[in-house]
Protein backbone atom coordinates (compact mmCIF):
# COMPACT_ATOMS: atom_id res chain seq x y z
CA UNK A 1 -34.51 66.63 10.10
CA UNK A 2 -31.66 65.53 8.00
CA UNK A 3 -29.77 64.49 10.81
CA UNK A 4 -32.63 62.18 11.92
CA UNK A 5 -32.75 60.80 8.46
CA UNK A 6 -29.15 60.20 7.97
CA UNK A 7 -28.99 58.30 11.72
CA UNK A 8 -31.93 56.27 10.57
CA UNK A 9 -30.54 55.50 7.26
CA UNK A 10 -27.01 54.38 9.57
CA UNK A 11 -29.17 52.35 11.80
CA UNK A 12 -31.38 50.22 9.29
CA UNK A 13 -27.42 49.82 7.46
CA UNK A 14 -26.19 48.52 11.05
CA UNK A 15 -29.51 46.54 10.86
CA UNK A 16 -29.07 44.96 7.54
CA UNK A 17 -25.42 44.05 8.28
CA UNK A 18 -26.36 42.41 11.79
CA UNK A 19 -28.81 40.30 10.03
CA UNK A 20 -26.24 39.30 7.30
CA UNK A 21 -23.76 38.36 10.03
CA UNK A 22 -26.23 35.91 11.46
CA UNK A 23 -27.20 34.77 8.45
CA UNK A 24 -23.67 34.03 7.68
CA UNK A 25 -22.68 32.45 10.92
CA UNK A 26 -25.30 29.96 10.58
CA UNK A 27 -24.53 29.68 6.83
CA UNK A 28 -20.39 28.89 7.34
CA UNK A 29 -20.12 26.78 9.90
CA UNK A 30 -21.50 24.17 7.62
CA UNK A 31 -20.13 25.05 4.51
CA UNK A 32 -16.75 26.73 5.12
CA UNK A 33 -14.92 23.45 4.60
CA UNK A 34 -15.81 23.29 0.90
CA UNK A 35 -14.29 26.37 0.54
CA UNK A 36 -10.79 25.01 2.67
CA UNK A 37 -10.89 21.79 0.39
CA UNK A 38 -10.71 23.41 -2.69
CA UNK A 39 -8.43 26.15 -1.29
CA UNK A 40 -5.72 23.00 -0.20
CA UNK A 41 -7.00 21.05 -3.42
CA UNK A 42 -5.37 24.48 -5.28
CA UNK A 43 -2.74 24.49 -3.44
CA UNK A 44 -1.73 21.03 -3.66
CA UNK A 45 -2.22 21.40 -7.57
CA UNK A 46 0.54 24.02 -7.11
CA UNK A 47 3.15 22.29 -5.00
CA UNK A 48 3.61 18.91 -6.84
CA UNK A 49 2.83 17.90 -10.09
CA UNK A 50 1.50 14.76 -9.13
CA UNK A 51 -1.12 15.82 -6.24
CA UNK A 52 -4.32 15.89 -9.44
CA UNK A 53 -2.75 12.48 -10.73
CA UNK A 54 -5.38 9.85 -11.26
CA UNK A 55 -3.24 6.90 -8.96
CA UNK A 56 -2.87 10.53 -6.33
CA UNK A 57 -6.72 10.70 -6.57
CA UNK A 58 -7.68 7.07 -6.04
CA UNK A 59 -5.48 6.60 -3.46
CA UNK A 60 -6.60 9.93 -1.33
CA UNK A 61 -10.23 8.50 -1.65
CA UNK A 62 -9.46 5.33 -1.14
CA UNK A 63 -7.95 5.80 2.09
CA UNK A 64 -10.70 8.97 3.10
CA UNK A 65 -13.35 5.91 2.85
CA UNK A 66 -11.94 4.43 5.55
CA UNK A 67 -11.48 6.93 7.85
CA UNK A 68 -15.20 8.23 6.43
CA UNK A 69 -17.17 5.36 7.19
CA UNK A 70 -15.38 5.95 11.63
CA UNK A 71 -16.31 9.53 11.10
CA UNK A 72 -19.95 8.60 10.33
CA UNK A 73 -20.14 6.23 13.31
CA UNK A 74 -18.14 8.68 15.35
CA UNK A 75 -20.61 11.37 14.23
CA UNK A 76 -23.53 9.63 16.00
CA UNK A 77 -22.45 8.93 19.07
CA UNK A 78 -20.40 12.40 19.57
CA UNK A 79 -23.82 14.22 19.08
CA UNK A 80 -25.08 12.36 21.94
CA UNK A 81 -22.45 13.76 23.72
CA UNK A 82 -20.42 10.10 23.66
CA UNK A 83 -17.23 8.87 22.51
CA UNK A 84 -16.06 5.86 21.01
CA UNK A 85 -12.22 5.55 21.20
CA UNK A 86 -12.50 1.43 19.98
CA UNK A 87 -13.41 2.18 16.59
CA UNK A 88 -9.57 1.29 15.15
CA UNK A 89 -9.21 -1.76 17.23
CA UNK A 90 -12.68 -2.91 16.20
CA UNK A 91 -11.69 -2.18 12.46
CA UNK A 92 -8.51 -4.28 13.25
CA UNK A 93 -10.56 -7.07 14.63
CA UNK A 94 -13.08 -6.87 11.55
CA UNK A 95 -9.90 -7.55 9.12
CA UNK A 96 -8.88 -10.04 10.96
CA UNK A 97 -12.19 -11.87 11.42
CA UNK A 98 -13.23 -11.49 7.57
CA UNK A 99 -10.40 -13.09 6.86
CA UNK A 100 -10.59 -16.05 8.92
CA UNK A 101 -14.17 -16.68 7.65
CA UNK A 102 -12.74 -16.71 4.32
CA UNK A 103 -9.90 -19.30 5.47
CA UNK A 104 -12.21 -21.52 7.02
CA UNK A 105 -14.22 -21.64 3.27
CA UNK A 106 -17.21 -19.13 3.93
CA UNK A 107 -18.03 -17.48 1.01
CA UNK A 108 -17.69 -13.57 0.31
CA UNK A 109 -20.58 -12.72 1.85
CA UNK A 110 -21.33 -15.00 4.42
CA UNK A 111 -17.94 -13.78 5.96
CA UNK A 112 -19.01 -10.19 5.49
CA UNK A 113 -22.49 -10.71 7.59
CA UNK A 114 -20.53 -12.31 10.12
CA UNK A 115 -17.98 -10.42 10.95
CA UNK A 116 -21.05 -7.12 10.61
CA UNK A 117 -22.56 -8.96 13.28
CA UNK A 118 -19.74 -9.24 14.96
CA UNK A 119 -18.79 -5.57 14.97
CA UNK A 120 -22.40 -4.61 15.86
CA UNK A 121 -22.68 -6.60 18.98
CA UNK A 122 -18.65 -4.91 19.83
CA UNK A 123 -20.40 -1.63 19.46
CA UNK A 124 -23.48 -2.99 21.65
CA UNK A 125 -21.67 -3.57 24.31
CA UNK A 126 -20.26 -0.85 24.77
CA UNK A 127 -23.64 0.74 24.90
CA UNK A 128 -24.60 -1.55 27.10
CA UNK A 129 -21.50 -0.62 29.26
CA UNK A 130 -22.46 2.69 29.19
CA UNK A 131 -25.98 2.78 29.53
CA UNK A 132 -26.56 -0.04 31.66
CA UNK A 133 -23.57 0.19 33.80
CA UNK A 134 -22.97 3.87 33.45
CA UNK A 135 -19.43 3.72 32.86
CA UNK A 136 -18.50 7.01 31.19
CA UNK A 137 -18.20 6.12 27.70
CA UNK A 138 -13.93 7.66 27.25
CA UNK A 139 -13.05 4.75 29.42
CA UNK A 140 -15.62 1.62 28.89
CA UNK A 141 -14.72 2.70 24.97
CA UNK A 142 -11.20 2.92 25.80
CA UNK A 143 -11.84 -0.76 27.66
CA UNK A 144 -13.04 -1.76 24.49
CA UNK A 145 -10.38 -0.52 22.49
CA UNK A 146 -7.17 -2.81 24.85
CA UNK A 147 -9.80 -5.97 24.39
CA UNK A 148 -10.49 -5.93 21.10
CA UNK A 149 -6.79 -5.11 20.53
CA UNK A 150 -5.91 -8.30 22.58
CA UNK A 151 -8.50 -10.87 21.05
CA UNK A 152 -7.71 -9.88 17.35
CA UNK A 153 -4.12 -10.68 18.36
CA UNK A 154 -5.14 -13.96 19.70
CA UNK A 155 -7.09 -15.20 16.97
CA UNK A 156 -4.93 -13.90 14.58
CA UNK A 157 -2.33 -16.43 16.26
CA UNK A 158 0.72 -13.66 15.83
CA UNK A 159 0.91 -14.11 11.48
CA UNK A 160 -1.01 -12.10 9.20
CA UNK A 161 -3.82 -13.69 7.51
CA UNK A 162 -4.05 -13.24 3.96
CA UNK A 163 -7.25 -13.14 1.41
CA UNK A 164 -7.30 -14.33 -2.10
CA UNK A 165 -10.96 -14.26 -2.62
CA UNK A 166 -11.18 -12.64 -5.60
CA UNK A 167 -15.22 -11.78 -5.15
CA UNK A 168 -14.04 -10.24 -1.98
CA UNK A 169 -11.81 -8.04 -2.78
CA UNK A 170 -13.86 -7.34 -6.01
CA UNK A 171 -16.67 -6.49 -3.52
CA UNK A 172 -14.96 -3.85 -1.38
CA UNK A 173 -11.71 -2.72 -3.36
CA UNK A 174 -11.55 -3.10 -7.03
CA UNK A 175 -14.82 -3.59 -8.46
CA UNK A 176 -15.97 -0.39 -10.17
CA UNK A 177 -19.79 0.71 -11.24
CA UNK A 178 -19.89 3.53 -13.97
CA UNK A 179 -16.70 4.24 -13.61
CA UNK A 180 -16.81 4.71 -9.53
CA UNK A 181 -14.86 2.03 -7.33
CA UNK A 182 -17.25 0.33 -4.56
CA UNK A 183 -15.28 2.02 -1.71
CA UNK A 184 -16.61 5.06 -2.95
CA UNK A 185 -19.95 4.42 -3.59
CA UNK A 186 -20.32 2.39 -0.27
CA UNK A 187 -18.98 5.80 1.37
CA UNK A 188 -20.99 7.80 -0.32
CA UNK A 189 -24.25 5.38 0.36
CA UNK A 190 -23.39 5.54 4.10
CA UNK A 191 -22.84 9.47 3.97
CA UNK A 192 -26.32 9.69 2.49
CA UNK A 193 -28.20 7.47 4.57
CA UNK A 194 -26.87 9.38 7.69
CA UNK A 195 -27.21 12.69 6.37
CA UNK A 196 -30.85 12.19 5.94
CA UNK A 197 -31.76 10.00 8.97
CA UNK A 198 -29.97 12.88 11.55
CA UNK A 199 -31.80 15.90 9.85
CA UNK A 200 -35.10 14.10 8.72
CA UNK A 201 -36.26 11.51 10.92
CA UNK A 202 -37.12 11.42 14.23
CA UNK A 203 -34.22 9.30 15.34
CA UNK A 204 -31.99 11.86 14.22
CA UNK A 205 -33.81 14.43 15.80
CA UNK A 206 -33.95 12.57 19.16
CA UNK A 207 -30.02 12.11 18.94
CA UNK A 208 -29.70 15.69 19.12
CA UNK A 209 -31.98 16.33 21.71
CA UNK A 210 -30.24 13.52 23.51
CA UNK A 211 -26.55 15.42 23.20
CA UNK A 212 -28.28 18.86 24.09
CA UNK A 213 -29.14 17.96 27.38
CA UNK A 214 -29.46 14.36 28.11
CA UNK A 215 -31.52 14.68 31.36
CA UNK A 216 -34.49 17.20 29.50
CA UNK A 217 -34.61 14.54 26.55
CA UNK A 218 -35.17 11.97 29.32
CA UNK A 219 -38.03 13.72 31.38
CA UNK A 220 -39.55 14.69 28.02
CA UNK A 221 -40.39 10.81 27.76
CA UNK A 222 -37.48 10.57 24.67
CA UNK A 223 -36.04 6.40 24.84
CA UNK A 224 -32.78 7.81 26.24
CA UNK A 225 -31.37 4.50 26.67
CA UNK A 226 -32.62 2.98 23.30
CA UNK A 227 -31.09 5.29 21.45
CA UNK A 228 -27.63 5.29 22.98
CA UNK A 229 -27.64 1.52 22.83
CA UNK A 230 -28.37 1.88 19.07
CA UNK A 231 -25.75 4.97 18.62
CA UNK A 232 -22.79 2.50 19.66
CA UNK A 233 -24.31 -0.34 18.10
CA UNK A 234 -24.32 1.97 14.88
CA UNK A 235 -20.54 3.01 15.42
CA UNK A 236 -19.14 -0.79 16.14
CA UNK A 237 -21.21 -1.72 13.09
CA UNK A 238 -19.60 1.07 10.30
CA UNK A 239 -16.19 0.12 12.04
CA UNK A 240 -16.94 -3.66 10.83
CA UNK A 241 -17.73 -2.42 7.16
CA UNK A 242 -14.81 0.29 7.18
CA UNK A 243 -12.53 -3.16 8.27
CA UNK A 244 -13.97 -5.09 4.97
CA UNK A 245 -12.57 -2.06 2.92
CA UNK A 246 -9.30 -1.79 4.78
CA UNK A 247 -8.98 -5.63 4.19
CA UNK A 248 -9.86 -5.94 0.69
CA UNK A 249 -7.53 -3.23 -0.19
CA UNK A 250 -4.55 -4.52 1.65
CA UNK A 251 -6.09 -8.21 1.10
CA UNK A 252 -4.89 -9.46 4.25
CA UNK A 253 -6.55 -9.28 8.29
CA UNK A 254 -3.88 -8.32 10.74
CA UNK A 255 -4.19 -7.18 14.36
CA UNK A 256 -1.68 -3.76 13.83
CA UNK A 257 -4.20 -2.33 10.95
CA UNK A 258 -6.03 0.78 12.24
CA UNK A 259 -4.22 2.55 15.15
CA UNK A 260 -4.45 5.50 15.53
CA UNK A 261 -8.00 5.72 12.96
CA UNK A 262 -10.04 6.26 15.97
CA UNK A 263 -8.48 9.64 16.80
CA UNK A 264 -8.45 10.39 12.53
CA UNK A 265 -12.11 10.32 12.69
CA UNK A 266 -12.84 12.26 15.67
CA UNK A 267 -10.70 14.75 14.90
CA UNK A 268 -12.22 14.96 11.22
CA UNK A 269 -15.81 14.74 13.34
CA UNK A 270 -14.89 17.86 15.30
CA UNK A 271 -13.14 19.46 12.20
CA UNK A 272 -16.45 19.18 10.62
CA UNK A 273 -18.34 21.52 13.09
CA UNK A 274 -19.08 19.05 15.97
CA UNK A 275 -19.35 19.87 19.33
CA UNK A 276 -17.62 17.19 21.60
CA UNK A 277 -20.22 17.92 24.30
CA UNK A 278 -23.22 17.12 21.59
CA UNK A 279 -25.78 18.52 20.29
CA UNK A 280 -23.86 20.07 17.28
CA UNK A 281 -23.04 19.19 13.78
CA UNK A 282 -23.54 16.65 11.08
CA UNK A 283 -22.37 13.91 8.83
CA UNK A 284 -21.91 15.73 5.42
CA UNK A 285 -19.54 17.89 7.51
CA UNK A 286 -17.63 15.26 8.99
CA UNK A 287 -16.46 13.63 5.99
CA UNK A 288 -15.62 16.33 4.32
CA UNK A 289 -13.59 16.93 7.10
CA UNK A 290 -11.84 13.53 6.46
CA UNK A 291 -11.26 14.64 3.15
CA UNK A 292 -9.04 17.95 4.90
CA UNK A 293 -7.16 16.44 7.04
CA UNK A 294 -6.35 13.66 4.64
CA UNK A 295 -5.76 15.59 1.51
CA UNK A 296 -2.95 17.70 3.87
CA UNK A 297 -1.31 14.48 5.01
CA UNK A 298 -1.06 13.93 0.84
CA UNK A 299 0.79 17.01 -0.07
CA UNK A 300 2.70 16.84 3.07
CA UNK A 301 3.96 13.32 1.88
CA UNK A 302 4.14 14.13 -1.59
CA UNK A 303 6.75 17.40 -0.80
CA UNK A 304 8.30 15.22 1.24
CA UNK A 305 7.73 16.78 5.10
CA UNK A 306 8.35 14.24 7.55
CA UNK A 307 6.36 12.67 10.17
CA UNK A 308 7.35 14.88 13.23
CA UNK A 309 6.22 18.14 11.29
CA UNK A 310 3.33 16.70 9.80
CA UNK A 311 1.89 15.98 13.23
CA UNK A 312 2.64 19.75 14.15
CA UNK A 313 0.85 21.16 10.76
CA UNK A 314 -2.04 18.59 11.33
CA UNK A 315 -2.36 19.66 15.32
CA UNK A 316 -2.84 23.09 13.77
CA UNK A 317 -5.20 22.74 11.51
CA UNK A 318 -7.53 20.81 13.92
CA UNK A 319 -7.25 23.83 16.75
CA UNK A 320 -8.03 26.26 13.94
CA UNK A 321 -10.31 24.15 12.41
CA UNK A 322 -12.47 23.84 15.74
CA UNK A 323 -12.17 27.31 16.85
CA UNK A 324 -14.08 28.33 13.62
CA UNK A 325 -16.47 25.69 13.91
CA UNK A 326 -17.65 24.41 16.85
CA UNK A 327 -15.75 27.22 19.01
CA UNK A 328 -17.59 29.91 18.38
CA UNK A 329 -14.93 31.62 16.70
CA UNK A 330 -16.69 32.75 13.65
CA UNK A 331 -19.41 34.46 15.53
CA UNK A 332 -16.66 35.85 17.93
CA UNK A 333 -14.83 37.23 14.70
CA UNK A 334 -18.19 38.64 13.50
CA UNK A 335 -18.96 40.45 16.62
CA UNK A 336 -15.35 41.84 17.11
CA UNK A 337 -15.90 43.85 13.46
CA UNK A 338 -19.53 44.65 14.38
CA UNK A 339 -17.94 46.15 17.96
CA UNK A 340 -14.72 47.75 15.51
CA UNK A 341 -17.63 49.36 13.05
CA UNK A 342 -19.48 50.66 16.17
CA UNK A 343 -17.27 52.38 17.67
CA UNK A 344 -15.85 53.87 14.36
CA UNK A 345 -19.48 54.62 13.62
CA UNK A 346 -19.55 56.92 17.22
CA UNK A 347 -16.40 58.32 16.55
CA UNK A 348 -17.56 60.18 13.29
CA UNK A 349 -20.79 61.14 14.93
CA UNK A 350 -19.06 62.85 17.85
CA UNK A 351 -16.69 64.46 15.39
CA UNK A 352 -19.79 65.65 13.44
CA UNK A 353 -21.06 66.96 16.69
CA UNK A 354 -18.33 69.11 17.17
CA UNK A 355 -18.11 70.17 13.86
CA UNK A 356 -21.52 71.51 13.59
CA UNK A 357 -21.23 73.06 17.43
């Protein structure tokens, strides 16, 4: 009798810690990265005195915005299963455009609706290339990318364009309300809104139906097409408003501003839990995977470490970053000690066995 106690008494244990590993592997995946900011925040505190520096600070966030605001557009149209590799060279263009507007004597914000119009319809076409002409969406986005590249070159007429509009550059750089400069608070606005429309609305929902599987969403009657055309639209149109940031803080609209961003955010996307095949993750998540990645490039500048490294560490992070996310690799980690704890478990009941024969 006591050995049919003491078995149950292992297996309800073996129970309870099953359950917690569950519980846990849903639980991490979407909050581990708090934990992995504040362990490099530490760390950086450690390795140069100037990392918690206010100027550090506002510059880290200042450039995270950026790269949060392609993240967020990324974010939608990666849980459809999508990519959208002209998010930079839209950016670019959006500079370059706002500050043209403001050359040829539009106001502040007549030249930021435009050139948010602008951006939008860059981002609907590539919808349209993808739903309507069923183009996969690496290359018509990576068609995108080479145009826009091209026509914010032409316009720009080879010279950087520069912007002295004070209300401009008030509007999306230095202006500050209690304390918190607009870049912030329009990331933080955009994080929000996104947050709550993918896990509360039926839009959201859809999206991730959509980047589950794509043809059951379709025969279950779901506007398919509607909603990728508004996904892309959604990306190109965040790209415009990250390029109004990027331009007020460097107060000029050139061509060569944002290469490379496009791969920034969808690596912080898929840092953040994201699955590149849809279906997976979330905003919150994806900008505070911006805020990883770009709070290592900081205390990899300020110690010094040059480019060709930094690229390595960064490269490593990401893999890691992925395989405990959106890999799998937490649950495989979880079932490897379950499977270690088994078998130690068997081991000391055989040896119990033969003890008592």
């Amino acid at each position: 009798m006591a050995s049919v106690a003491t078995n149950e008494t292992q297996r309800r244990k073996a129970e309870a810690r099953s359950r917690l590993g569950l519980a846990l592997a849903r639980f991490l995946p979407k909050t581990y990265l708090f934990f992995v900011l504040l362990a490099i925040i530490i760390v950086g505190s450690f390795v140069s005195p100037n990392f918690l520096s206010v100027r550090n600070a506002g510059n880290v966030i200042s450039f995270s915005s950026i790269i949060a605001l392609l993240a967020v557009g990324q974010f939608y149209v990666i849980l459809t299963g999508g990519i959208d590799l002209s998010v930079g060279a839209v950016l670019a263009f959006s500079t370059v455009l706002a500050a043209l507007s403001l050359r040829a004597g539009f106001g502040a914000v007549p030249a930021s609706i435009v050139t948010l119009a602008a951006c939008a319809v860059v981002g609907l076409l590539n919808g349209l290339l993808v739903v309507g002409l069923r183009i996969p969406p690496f290359i018509a986005t990576l068609a995108m990318m080479s145009a826009m590249q091209g026509f914010s070159y032409i316009i720009q007429s080879s010279s950087l364009i520069g912007i002295d509009n004070d209300l401009f550059i008030n509007m999306f750089s230095d202006a500050k309300i209690a304390g918190v400069t607009t870049p912030t608070l329009i990331f933080v606005a955009v994080t929000i809104v996104a947050a709550f429309s993918s896990r509360y609305t039926t839009f959201g929902r859809r999206l991730y139906a959509i980047g589950g599987n794509r043809e059951a969403a379709r025969l279950s009657g779901l506007p398919v097409s509607r909603d990728l055309l508004i996904t892309y639209t959604l990306s190109g149109l965040l790209a415009g408003l990250a390029g109004l940031l990027a331009a007020a803080q460097l107060m000029q609209g050139s061509s060569l501003i944002g290469r490379g961003y496009e791969l920034d955010a969808i690596a912080a996307v898929v840092v953040g839990g994201a699955s590149l095949v849809g279906g997976t993750g979330d905003p919150l998540s994806s900008v505070i995977g911006v805020f990883v990645l770009a709070t290592i490039e900081n205390i990899m500048n300020l110690v010094g470490i040059s480019s060709e490294p930094q690229l390595l560490i960064k490269g490593a992070v990401i893999i890691a970053a992925v395989f405990l996310s959106s890999a799998g690799g937490l649950e495989r980690i979880s079932a490897a000690v379950a499977r270690g704890r088994r078998r130690r478990e068997a081991k000391a009941g055989q040896a119990g066995a033969t003890d008592a024969a």
